[in-house]
C-alpha atoms as a PDB file:
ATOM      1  CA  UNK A   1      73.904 120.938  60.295  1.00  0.00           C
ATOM      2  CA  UNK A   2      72.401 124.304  61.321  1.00  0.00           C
ATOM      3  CA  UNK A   3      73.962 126.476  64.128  1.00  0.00           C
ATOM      4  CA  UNK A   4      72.748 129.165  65.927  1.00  0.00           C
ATOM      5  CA  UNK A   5      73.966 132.765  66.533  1.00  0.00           C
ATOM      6  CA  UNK A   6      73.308 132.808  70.227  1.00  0.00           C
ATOM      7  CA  UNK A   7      76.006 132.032  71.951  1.00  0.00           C
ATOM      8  CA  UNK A   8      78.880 132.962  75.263  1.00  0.00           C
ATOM      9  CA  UNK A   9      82.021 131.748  75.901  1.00  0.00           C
ATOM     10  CA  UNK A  10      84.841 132.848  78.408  1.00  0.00           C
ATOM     11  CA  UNK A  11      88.098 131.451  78.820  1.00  0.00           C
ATOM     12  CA  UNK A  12      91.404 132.549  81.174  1.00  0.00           C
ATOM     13  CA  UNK A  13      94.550 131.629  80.105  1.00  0.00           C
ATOM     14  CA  UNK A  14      98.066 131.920  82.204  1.00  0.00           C
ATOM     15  CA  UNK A  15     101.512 132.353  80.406  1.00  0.00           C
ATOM     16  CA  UNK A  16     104.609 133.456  82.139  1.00  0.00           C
ATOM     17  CA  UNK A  17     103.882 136.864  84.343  1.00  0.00           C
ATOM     18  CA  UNK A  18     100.413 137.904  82.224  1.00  0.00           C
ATOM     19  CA  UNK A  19      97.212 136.649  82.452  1.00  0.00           C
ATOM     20  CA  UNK A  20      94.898 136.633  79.794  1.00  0.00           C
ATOM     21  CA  UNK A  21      90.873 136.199  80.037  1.00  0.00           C
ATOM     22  CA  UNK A  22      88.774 136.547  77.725  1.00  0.00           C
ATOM     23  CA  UNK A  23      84.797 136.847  76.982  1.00  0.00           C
ATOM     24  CA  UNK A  24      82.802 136.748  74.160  1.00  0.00           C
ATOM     25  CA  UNK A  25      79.534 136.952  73.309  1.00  0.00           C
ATOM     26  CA  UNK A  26      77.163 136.638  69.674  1.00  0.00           C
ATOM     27  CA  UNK A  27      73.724 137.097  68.815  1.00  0.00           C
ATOM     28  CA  UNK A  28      71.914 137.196  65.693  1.00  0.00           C
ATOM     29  CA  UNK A  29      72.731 139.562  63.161  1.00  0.00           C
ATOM     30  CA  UNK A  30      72.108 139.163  59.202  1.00  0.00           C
ATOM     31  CA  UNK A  31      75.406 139.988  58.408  1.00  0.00           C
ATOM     32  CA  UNK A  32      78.870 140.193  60.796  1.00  0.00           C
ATOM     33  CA  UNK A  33      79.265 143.044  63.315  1.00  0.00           C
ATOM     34  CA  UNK A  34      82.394 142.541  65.700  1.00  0.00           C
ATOM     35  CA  UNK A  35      82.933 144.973  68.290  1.00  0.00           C
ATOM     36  CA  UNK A  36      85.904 144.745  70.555  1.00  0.00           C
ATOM     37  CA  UNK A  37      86.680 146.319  74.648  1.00  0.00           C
ATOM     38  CA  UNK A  38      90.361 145.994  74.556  1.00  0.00           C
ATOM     39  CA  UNK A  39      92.972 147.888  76.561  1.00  0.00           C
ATOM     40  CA  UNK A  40      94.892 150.545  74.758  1.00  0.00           C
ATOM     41  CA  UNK A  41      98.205 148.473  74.776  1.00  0.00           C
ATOM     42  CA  UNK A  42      96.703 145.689  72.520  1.00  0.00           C
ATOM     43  CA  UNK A  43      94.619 148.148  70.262  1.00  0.00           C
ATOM     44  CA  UNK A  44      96.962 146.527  67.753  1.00  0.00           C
ATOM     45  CA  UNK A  45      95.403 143.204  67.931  1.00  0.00           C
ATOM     46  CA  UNK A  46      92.184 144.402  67.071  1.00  0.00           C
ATOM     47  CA  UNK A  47      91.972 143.693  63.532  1.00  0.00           C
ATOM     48  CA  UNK A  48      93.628 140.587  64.059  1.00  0.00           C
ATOM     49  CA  UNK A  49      90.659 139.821  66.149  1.00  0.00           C
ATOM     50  CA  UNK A  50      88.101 140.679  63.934  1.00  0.00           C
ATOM     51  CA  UNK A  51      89.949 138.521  60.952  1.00  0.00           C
ATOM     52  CA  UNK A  52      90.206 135.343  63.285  1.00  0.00           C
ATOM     53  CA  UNK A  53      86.092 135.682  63.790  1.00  0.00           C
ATOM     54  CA  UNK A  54      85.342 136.284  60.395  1.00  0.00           C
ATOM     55  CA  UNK A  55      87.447 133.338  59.172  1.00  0.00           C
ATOM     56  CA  UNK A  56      85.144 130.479  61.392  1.00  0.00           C
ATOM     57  CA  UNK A  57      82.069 132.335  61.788  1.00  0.00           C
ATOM     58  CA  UNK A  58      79.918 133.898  58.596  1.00  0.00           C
ATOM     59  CA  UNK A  59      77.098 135.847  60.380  1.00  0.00           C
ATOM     60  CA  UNK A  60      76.107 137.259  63.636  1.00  0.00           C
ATOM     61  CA  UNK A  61      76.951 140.365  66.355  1.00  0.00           C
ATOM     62  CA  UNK A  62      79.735 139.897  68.091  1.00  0.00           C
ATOM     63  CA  UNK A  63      81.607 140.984  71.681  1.00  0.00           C
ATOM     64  CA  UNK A  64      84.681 140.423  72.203  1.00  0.00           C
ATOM     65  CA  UNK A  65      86.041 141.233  75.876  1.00  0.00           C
ATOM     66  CA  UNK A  66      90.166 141.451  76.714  1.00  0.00           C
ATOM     67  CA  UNK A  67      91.713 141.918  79.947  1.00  0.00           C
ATOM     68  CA  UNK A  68      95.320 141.856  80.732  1.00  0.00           C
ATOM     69  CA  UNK A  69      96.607 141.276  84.132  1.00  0.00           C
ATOM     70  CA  UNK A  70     100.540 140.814  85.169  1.00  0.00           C
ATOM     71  CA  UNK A  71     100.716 138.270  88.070  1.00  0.00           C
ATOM     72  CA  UNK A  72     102.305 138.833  90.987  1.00  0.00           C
ATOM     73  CA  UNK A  73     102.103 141.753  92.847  1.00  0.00           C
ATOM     74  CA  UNK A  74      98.208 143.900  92.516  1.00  0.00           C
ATOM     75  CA  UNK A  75      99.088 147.314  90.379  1.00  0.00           C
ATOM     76  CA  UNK A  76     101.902 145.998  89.432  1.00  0.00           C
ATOM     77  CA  UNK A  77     100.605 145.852  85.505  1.00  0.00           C
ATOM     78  CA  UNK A  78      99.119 149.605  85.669  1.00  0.00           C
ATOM     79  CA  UNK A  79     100.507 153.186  85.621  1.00  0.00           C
ATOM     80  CA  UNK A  80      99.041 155.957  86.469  1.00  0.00           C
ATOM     81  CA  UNK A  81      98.400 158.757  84.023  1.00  0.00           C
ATOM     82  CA  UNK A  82      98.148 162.543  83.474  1.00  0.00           C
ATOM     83  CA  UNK A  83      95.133 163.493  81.326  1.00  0.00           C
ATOM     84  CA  UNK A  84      96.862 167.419  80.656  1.00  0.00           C
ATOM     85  CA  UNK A  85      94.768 168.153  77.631  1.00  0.00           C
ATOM     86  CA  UNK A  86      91.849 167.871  79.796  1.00  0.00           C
ATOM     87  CA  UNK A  87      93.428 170.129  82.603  1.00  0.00           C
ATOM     88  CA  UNK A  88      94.278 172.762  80.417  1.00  0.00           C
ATOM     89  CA  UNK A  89      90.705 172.733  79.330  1.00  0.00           C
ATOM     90  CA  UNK A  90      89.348 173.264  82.924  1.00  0.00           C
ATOM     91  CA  UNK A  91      91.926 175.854  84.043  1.00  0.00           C
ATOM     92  CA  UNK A  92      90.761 177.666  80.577  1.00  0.00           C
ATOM     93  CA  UNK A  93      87.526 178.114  81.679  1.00  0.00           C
ATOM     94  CA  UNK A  94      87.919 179.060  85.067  1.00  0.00           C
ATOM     95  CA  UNK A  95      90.572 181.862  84.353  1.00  0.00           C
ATOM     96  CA  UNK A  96      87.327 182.687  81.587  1.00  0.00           C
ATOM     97  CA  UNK A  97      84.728 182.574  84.554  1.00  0.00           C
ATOM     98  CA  UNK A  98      87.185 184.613  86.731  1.00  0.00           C
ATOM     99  CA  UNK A  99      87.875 187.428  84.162  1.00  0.00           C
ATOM    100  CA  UNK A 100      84.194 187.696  82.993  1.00  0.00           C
ATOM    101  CA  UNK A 101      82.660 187.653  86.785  1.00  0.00           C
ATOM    102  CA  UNK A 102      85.863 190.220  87.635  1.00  0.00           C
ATOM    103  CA  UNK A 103      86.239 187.362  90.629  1.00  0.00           C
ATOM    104  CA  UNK A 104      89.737 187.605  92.469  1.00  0.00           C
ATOM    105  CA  UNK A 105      91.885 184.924  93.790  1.00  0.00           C
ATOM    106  CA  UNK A 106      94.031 182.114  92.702  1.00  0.00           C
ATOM    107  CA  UNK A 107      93.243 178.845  91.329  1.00  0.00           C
ATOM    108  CA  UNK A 108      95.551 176.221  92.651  1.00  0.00           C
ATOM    109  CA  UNK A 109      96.590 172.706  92.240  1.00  0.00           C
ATOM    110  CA  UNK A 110      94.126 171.436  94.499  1.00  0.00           C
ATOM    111  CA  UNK A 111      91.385 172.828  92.651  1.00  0.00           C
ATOM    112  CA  UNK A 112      92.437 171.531  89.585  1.00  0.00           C
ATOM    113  CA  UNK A 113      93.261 167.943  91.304  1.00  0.00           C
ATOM    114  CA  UNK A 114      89.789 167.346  92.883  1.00  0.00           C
ATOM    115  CA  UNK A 115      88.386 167.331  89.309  1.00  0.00           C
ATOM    116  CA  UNK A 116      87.413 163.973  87.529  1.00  0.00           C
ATOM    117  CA  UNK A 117      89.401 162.235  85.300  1.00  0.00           C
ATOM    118  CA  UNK A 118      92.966 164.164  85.026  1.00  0.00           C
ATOM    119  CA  UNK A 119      94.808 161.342  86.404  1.00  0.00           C
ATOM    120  CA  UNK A 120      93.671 157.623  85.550  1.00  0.00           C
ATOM    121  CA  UNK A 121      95.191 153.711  85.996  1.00  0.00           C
ATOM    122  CA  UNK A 122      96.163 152.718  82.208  1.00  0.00           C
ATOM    123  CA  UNK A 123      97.640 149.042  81.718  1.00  0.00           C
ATOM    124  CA  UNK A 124     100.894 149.403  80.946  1.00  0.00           C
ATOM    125  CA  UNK A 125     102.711 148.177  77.364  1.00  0.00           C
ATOM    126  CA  UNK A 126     101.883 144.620  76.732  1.00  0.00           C
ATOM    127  CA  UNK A 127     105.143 143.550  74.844  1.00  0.00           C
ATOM    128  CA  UNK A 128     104.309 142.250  71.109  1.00  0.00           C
ATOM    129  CA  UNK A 129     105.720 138.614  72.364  1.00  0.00           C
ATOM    130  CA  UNK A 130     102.501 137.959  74.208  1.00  0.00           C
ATOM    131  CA  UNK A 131     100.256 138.659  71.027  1.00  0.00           C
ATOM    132  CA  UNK A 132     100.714 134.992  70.016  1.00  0.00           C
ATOM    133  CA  UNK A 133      99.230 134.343  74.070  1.00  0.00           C
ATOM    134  CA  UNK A 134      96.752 136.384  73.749  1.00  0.00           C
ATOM    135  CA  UNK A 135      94.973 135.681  69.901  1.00  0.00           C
ATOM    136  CA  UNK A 136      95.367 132.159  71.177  1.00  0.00           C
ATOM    137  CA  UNK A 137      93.501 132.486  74.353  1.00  0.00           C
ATOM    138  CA  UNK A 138      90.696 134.496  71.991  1.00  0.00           C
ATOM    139  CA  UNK A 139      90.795 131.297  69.423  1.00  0.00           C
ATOM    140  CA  UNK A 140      90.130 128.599  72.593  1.00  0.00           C
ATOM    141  CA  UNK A 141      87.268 131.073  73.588  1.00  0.00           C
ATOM    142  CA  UNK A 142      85.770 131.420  70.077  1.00  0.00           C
ATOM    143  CA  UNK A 143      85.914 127.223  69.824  1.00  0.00           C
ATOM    144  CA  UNK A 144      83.988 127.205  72.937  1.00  0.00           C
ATOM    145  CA  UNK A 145      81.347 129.655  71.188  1.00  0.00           C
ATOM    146  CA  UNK A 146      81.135 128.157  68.606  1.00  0.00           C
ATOM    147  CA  UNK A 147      80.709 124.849  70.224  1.00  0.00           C
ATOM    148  CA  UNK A 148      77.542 126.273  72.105  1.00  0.00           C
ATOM    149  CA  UNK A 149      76.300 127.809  68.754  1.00  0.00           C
ATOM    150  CA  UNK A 150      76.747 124.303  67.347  1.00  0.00           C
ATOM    151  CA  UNK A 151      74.380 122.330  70.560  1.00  0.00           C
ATOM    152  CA  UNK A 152      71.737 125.545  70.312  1.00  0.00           C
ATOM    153  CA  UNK A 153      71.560 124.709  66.453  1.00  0.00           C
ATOM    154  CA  UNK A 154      70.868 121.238  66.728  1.00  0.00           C
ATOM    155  CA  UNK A 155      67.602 121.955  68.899  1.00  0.00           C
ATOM    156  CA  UNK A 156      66.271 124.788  66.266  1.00  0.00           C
ATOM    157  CA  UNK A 157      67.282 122.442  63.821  1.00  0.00           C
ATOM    158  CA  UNK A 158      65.592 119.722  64.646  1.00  0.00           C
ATOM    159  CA  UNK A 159      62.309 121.774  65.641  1.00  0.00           C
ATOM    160  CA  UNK A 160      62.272 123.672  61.844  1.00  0.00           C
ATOM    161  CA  UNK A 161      62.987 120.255  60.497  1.00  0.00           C
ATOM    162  CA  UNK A 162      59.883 118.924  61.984  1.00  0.00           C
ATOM    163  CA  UNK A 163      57.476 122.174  60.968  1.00  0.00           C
ATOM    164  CA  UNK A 164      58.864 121.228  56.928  1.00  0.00           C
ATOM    165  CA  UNK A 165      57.696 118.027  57.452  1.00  0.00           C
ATOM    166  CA  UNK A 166      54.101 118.948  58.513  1.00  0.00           C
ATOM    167  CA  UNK A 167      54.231 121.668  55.874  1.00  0.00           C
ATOM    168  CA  UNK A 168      55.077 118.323  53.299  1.00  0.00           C
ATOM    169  CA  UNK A 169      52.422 116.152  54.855  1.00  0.00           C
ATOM    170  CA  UNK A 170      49.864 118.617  54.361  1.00  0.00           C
ATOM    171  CA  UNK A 171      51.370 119.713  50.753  1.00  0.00           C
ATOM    172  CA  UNK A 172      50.806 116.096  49.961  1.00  0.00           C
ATOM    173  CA  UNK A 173      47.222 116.280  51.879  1.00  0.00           C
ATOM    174  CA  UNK A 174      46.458 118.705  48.965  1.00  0.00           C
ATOM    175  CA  UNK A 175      47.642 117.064  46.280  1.00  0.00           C
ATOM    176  CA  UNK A 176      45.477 114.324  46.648  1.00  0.00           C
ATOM    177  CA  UNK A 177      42.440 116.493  46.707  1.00  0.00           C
ATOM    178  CA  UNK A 178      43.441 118.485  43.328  1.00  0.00           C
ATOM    179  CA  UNK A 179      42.132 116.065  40.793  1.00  0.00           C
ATOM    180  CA  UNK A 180      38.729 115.386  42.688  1.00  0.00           C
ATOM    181  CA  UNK A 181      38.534 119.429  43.378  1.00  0.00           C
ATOM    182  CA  UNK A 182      38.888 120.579  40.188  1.00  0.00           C
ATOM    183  CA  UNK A 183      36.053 117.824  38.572  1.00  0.00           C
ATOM    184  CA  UNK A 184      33.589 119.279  41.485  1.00  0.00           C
ATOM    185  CA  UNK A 185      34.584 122.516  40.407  1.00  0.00           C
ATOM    186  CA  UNK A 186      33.479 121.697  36.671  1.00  0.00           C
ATOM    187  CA  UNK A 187      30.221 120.019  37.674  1.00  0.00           C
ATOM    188  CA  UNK A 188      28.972 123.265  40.127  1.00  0.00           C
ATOM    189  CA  UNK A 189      29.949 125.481  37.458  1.00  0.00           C
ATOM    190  CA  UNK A 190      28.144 123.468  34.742  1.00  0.00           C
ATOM    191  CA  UNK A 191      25.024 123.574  36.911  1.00  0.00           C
ATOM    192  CA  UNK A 192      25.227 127.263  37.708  1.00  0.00           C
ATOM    193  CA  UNK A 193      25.185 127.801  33.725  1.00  0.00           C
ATOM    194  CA  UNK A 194      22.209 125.711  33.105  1.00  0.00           C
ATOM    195  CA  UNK A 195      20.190 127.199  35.657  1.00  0.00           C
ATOM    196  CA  UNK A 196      21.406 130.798  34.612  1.00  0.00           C
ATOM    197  CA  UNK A 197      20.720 129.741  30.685  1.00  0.00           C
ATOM    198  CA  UNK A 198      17.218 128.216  32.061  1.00  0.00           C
ATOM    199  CA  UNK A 199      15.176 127.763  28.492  1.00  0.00           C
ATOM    200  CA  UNK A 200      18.069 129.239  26.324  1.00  0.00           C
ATOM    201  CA  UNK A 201      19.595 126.806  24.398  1.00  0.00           C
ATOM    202  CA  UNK A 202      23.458 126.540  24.714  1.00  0.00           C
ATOM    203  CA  UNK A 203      26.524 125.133  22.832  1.00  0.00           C
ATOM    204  CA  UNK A 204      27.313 122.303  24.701  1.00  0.00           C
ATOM    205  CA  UNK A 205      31.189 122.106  23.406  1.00  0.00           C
ATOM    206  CA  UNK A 206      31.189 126.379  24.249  1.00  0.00           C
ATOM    207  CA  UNK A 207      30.338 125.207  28.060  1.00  0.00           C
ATOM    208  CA  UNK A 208      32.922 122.332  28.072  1.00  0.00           C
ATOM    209  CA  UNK A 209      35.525 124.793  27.042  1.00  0.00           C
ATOM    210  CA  UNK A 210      34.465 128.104  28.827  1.00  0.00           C
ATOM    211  CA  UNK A 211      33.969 125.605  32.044  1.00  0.00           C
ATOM    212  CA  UNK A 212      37.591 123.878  31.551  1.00  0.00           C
ATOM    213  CA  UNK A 213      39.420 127.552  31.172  1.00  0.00           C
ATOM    214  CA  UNK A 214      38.111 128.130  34.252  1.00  0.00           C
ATOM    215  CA  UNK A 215      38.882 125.177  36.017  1.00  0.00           C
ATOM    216  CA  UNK A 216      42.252 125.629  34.982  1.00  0.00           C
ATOM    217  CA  UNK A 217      42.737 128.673  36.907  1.00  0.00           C
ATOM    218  CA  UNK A 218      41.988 127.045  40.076  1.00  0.00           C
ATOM    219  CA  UNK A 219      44.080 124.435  39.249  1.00  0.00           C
ATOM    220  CA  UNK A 220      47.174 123.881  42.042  1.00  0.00           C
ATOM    221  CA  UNK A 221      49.163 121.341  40.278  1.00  0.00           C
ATOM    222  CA  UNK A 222      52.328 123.338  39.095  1.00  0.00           C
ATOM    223  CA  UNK A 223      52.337 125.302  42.828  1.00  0.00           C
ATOM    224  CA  UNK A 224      52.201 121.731  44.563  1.00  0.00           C
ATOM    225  CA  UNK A 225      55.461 120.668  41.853  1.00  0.00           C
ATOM    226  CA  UNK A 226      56.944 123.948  43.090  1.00  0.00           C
ATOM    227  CA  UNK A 227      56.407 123.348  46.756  1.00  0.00           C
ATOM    228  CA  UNK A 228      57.367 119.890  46.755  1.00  0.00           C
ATOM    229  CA  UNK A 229      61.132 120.895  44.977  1.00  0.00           C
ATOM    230  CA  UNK A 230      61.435 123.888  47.577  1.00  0.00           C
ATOM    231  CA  UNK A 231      61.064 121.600  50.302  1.00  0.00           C
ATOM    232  CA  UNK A 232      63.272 119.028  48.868  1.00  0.00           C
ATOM    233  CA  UNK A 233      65.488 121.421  48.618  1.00  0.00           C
ATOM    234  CA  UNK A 234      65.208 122.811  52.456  1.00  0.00           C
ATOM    235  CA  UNK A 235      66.310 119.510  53.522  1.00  0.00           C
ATOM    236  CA  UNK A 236      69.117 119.574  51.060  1.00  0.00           C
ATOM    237  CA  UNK A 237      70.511 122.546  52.585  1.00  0.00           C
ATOM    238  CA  UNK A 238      69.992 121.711  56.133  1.00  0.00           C
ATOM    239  CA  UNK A 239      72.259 118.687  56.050  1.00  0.00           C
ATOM    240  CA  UNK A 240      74.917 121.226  54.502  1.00  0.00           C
ATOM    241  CA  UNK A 241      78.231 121.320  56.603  1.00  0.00           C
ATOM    242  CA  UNK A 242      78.302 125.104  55.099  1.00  0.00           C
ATOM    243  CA  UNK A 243      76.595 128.157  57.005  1.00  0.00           C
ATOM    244  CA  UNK A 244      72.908 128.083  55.378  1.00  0.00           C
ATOM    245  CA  UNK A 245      70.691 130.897  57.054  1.00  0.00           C
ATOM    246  CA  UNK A 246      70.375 133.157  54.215  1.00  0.00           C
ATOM    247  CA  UNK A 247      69.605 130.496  51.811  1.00  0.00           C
ATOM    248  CA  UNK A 248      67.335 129.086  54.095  1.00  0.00           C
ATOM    249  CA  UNK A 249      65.390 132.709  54.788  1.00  0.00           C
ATOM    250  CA  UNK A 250      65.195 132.828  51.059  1.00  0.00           C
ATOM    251  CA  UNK A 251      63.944 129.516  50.151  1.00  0.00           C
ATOM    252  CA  UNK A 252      60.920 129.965  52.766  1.00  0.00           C
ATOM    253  CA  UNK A 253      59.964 133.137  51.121  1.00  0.00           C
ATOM    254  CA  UNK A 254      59.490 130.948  47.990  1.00  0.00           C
ATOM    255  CA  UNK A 255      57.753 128.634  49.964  1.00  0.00           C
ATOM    256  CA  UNK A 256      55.228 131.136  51.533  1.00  0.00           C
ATOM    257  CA  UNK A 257      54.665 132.181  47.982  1.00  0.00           C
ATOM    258  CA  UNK A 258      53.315 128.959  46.437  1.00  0.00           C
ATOM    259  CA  UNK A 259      51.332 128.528  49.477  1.00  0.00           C
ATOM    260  CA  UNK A 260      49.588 132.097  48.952  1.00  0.00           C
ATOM    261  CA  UNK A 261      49.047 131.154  45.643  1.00  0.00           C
ATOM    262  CA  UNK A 262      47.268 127.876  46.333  1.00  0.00           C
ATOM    263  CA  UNK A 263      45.214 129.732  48.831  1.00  0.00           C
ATOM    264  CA  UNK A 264      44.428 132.460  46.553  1.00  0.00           C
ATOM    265  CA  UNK A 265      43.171 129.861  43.640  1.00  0.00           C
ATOM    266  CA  UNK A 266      41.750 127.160  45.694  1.00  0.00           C
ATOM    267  CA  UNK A 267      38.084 126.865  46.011  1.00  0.00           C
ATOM    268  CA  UNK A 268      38.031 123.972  48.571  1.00  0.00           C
ATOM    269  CA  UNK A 269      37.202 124.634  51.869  1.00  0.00           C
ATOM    270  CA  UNK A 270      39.604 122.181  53.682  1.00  0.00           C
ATOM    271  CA  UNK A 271      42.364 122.958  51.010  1.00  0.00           C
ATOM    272  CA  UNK A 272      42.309 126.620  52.491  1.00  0.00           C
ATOM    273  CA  UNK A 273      41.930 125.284  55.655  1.00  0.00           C
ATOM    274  CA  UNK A 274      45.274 123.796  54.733  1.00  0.00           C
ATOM    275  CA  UNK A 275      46.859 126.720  53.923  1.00  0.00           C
ATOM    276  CA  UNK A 276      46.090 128.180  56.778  1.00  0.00           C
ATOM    277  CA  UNK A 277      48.111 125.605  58.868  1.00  0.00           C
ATOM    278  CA  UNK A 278      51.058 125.312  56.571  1.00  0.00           C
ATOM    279  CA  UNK A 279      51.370 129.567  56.823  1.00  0.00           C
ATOM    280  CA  UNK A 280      51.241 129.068  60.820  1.00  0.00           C
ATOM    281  CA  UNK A 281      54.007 126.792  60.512  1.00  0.00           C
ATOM    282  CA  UNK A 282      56.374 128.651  58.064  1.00  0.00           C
ATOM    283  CA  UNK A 283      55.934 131.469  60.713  1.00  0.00           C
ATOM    284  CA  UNK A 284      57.090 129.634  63.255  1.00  0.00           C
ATOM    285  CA  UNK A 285      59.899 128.666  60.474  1.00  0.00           C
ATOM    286  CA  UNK A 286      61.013 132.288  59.897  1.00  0.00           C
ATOM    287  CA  UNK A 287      61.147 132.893  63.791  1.00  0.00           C
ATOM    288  CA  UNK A 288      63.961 130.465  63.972  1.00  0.00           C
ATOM    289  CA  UNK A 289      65.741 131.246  61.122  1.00  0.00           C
ATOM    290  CA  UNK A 290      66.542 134.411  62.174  1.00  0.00           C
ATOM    291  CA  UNK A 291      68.745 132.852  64.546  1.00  0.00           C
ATOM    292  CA  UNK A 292      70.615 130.383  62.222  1.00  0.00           C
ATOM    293  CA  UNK A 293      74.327 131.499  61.189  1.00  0.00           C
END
């Protein structure tokens, strides 16, 4: 079964004095990015985080959103603090601007106060107890992703599952008309020689030979073997339990490549007719598999 990399999920979760709510969000990616917005207290967790998504999901871009609120009374679960590295930095360059302007005059606190970002709200110390509360509340909220991934990849399933089977009902469309396109192929040629040779006698067995070589090259049969296995295979790996997508993105290159080659060595008008359609549809194919985990 095929899922999708598209998905959201968000979850809250009460234990105790803390509140926990989480979001998360995935799109496509052809390998696994996690990014995490977490407060400073549970920095900690973060690699905990990104082991918990790697161990249920193979592929795709991940956000991960934490918040962390103590219940109860509002600002209760903050604390306000001094950013002095940043002060010093200010105060720095105005004594500079002061001494190189030859400016007089005291800078005071209220100066230095009105500036942004010297004092700021930071959550206060989540104690290491709640970790257990809070990966669990991020595991409930990855099932629920996962779960939409899962219903998104049953519709792209079944719509890529549908484009293989038009691509094996015209592969089989083509097959029919090898044997019959090849003999037409060996009588046009055989006239073209005797009208080209006009009066000039010819080796009859040299024709049948030189015209069967060539016939041969426009023969499809071993790409029409190949395409049938490849799509024998698709279907194989699209009823796999096991993440797929790469496989998948690889096997329709193969695909596309038979078809170009039937194209390129077919001389029948509806065969490359044919080909046409069947490359329409393994465009349509790639499209979607971008999308599949």
């Amino acid at each position: 079964m095929l899922k999708s990399m598209t998905g959201f999920s968000r979850y809250e979760n009460q234990d105790g004095e803390l509140t926990c709510k989480v979001e998360i969000r995935s799109v496509n990616n052809r390998f696994i990015d996690i990014n995490t917005r977490l407060p400073k207290s549970l920095s900690s967790l973060e690699l905990p985080l990104k082991k918990l998504v790697k161990s249920r999901c193979s592929r795709g871009s991940f956000d991960i959103s934490i918040s962390i609120e103590k219940n109860g009374e509002s600002g209760a679960d903050l604390e306000i603090i001094p950013n002095l590295p940043l002060a010093a930095q200010y105060l720095k360059a105005f004594n500079t601007i002061r001494e190189n302007l030859g400016l007089k005059g005291e800078i005071d606190i209220n100066t230095i106060l009105a500036l942004r970002d010297l004092v700021k709200p930071e959550p206060k110390e989540i104690d290491e107890s709640n970790d257990e509360m809070i990966l669990s509340t991020v595991e409930r909220a990855l099932t629920e992703l996962i779960k939409m991934r899962g219903e998104e990849g049953i519709n792209l399933e079944d719509a890529i599952s549908n484009q293989i089977s038009c691509i094996e009902k015209i592969g089989q469309t083509i097959s029919s008309k090898q044997n019959v396109t090849v003999q037409e192929f060996q009588k046009r040629l055989q006239e073209k020689i005797q009208l080209l040779a006009n009066s000039t006698e010819l080796d009859p067995a040299r024709i049948a030979q030189e015209t069967a070589l060539l016939a041969d090259r426009c023969d499809v049969t071993e790409e029409i073997v190949r395409l049938e296995s490849h799509l024998k295979q698709f279907h194989k790996l699209v009823a796999s339990s096991e993440p797929q997508g790469r496989k998948l993105e690889f096997l329709t290159q193969e695909i596309n490549r038979e078809v170009n080659t039937i194209g390129s060595k077919t001389i029948n008008l509806e065969v490359s007719q044919a080909v046409i359609e069947m490359k329409s549809y393994l465009e349509k194919i790639r499209e979607q598999l971008a999308n599949i985990e």
